[in-house]
Protein backbone atom coordinates (compact mmCIF):
# COMPACT_ATOMS: atom_id res chain seq x y z
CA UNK A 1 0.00 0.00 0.00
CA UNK A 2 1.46 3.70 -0.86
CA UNK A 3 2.17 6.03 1.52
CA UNK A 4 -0.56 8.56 2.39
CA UNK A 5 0.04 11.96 2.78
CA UNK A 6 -2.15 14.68 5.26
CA UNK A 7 -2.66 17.98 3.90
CA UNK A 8 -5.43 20.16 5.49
CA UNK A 9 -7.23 17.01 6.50
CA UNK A 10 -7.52 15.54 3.30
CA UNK A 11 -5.95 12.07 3.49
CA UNK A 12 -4.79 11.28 -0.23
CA UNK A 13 -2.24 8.98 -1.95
CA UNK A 14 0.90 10.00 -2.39
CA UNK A 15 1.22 9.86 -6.14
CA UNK A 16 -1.37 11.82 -6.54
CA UNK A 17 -0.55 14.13 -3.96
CA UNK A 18 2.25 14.54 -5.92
CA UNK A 19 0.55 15.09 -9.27
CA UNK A 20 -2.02 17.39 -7.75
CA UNK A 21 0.97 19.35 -6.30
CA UNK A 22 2.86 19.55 -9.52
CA UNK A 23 -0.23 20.94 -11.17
CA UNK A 24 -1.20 23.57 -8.48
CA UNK A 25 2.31 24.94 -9.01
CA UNK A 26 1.79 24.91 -12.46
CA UNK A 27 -1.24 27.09 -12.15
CA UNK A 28 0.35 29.29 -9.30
CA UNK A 29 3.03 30.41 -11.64
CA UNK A 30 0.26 31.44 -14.71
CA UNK A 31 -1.80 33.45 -11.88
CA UNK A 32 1.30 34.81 -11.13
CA UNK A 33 2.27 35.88 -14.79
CA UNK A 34 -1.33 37.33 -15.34
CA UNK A 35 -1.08 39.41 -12.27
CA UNK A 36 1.93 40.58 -13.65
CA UNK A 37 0.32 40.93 -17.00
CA UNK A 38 -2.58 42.89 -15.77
CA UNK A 39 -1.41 45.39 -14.02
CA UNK A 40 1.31 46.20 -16.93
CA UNK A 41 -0.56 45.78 -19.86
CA UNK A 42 -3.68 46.71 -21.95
CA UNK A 43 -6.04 44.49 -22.83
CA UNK A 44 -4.54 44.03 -26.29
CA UNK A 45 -1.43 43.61 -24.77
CA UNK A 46 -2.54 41.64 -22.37
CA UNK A 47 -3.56 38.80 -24.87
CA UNK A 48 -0.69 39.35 -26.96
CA UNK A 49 1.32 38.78 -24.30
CA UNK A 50 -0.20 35.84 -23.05
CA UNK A 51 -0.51 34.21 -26.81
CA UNK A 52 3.68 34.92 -27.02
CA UNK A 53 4.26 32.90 -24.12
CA UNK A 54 1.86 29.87 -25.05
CA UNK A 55 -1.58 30.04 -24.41
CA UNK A 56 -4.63 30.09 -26.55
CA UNK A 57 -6.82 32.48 -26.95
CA UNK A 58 -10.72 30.55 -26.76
CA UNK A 59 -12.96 33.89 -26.61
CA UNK A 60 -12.46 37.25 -27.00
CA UNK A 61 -15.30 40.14 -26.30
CA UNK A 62 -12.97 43.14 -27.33
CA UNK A 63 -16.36 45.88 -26.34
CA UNK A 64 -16.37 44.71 -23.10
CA UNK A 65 -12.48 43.96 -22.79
CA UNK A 66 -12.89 40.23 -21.88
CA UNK A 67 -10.98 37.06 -23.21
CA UNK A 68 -10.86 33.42 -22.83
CA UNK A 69 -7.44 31.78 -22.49
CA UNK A 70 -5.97 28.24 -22.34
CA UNK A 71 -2.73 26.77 -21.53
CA UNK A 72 -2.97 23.64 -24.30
CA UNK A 73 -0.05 22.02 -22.80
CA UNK A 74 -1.95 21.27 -19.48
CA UNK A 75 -5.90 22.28 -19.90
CA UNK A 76 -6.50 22.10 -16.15
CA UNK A 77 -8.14 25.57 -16.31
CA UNK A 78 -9.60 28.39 -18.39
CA UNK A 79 -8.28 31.86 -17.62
CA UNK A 80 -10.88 34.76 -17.94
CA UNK A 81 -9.18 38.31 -17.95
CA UNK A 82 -11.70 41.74 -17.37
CA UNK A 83 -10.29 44.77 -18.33
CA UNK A 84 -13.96 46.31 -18.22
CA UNK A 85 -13.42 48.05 -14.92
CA UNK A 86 -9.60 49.62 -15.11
CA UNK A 87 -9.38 50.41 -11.78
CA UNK A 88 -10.40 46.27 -10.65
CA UNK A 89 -8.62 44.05 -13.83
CA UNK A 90 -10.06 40.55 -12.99
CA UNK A 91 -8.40 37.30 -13.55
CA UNK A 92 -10.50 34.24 -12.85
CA UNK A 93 -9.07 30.51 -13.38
CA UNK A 94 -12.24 28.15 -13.61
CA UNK A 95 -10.86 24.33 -12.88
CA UNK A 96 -11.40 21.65 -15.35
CA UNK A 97 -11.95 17.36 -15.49
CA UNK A 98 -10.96 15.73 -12.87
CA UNK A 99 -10.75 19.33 -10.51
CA UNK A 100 -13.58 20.70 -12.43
CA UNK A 101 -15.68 22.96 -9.69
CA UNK A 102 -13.08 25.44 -9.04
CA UNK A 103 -12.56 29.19 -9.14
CA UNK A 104 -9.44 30.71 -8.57
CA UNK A 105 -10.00 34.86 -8.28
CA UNK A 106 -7.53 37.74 -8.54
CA UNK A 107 -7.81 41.15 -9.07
CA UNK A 108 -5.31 43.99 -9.65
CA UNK A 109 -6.39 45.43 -6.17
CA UNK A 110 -5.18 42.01 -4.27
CA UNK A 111 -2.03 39.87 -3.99
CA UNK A 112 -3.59 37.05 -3.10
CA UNK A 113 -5.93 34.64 -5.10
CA UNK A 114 -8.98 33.33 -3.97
CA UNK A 115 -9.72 29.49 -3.84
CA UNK A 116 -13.67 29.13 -4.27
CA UNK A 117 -16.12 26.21 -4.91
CA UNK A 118 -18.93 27.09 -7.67
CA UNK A 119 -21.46 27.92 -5.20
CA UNK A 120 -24.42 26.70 -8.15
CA UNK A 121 -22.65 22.90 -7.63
CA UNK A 122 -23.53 20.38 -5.32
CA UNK A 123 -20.58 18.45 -3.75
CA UNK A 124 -21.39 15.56 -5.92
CA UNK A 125 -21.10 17.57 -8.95
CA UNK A 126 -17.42 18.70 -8.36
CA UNK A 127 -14.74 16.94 -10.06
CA UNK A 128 -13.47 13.90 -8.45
CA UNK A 129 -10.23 15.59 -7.13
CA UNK A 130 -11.43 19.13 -6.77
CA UNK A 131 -11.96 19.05 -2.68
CA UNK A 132 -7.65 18.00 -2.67
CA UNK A 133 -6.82 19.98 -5.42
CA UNK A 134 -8.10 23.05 -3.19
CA UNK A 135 -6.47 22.01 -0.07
CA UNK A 136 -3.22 21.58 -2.00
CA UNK A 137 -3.53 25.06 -3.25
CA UNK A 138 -3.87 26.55 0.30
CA UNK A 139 -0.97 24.86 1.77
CA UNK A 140 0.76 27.50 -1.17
CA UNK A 141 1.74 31.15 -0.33
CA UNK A 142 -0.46 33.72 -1.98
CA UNK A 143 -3.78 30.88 -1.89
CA UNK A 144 -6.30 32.22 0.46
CA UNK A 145 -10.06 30.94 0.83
CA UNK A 146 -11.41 34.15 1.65
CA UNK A 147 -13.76 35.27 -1.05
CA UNK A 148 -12.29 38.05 -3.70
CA UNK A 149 -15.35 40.10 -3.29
CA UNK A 150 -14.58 40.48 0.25
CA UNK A 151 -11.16 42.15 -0.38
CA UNK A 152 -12.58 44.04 -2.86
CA UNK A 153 -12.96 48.45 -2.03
CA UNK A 154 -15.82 49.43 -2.79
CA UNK A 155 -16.60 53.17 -2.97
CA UNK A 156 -18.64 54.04 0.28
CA UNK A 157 -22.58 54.37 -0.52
CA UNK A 158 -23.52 58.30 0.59
């Protein structure tokens, strides 16, 4: 029997801790280019940018400054970038397959990114290795599970 591993409660095998690991530091380091990204670049830059160094643009909405990207070589997620609001650039990673139920949020306000469930899926509905896949991603720097909206300023209602 393999080893098992104990991350944030979540008892898993240790070859797939392993793989989960290698993948959440594969997505850590593409948050971490488009927060670079956004906060340097223009929305046409942006996607430029971000075709130059591999991925694929899916979608692209250029009226409302919105695109779809994927990284081919490892289709784990779909990054959304939001120029719409200049002064809040959004970058949302939604999780694919087998960690499918996932939302990873950023925006140009916040250093951190936020680890979220879909809140319109049940728990049987998320991808078999979502629930680890999270906990492995908040044992990483920079991985928090408070909401994005919640570290969000918002100009005070008079």
């Amino acid at each position: 029997m393999s080893p098992v591993l104990v991350v944030d409660n979540a008892r898993m095998q240790n070859d797939n801790f392993q793989d989960l690991l290698r993948r959440a530091k594969i997505v850590e380091k593409q948050l971490a280019y488009f927060g670079v990204v956004v906060r340097k670049c223009s929305f046409e830059d942006a996607i430029a940018s971000a075709e130059r160094a591999g991925f694929t643009l899916m979608v692209s909405n250029e009226a409302n400054k919105e695109a779809v990207l994927e990284w081919p070589a490892e289709p784990d997620f779909l990054f959304s970038l939001s120029f719409e609001d200049p002064a809040m650039i959004s970058v949302v990673a939604e999780s694919r397959g087998d960690i499918y139920g996932l939302s990873l949020v950023s925006h140009s306000a916040m250093t951190d990114v936020s680890v979220e469930l879909k809140p319109s899926l049940r728990m049987d509905q998320l991808g078999r290795d979502a629930l680890q896949f999270r906990d492995v991603l908040l044992s990483l720097p920079h991985f928090v599970e408070r909401p994005a909206w919640a570290s969000a300023s918002f100009p005070e209602i008079q």
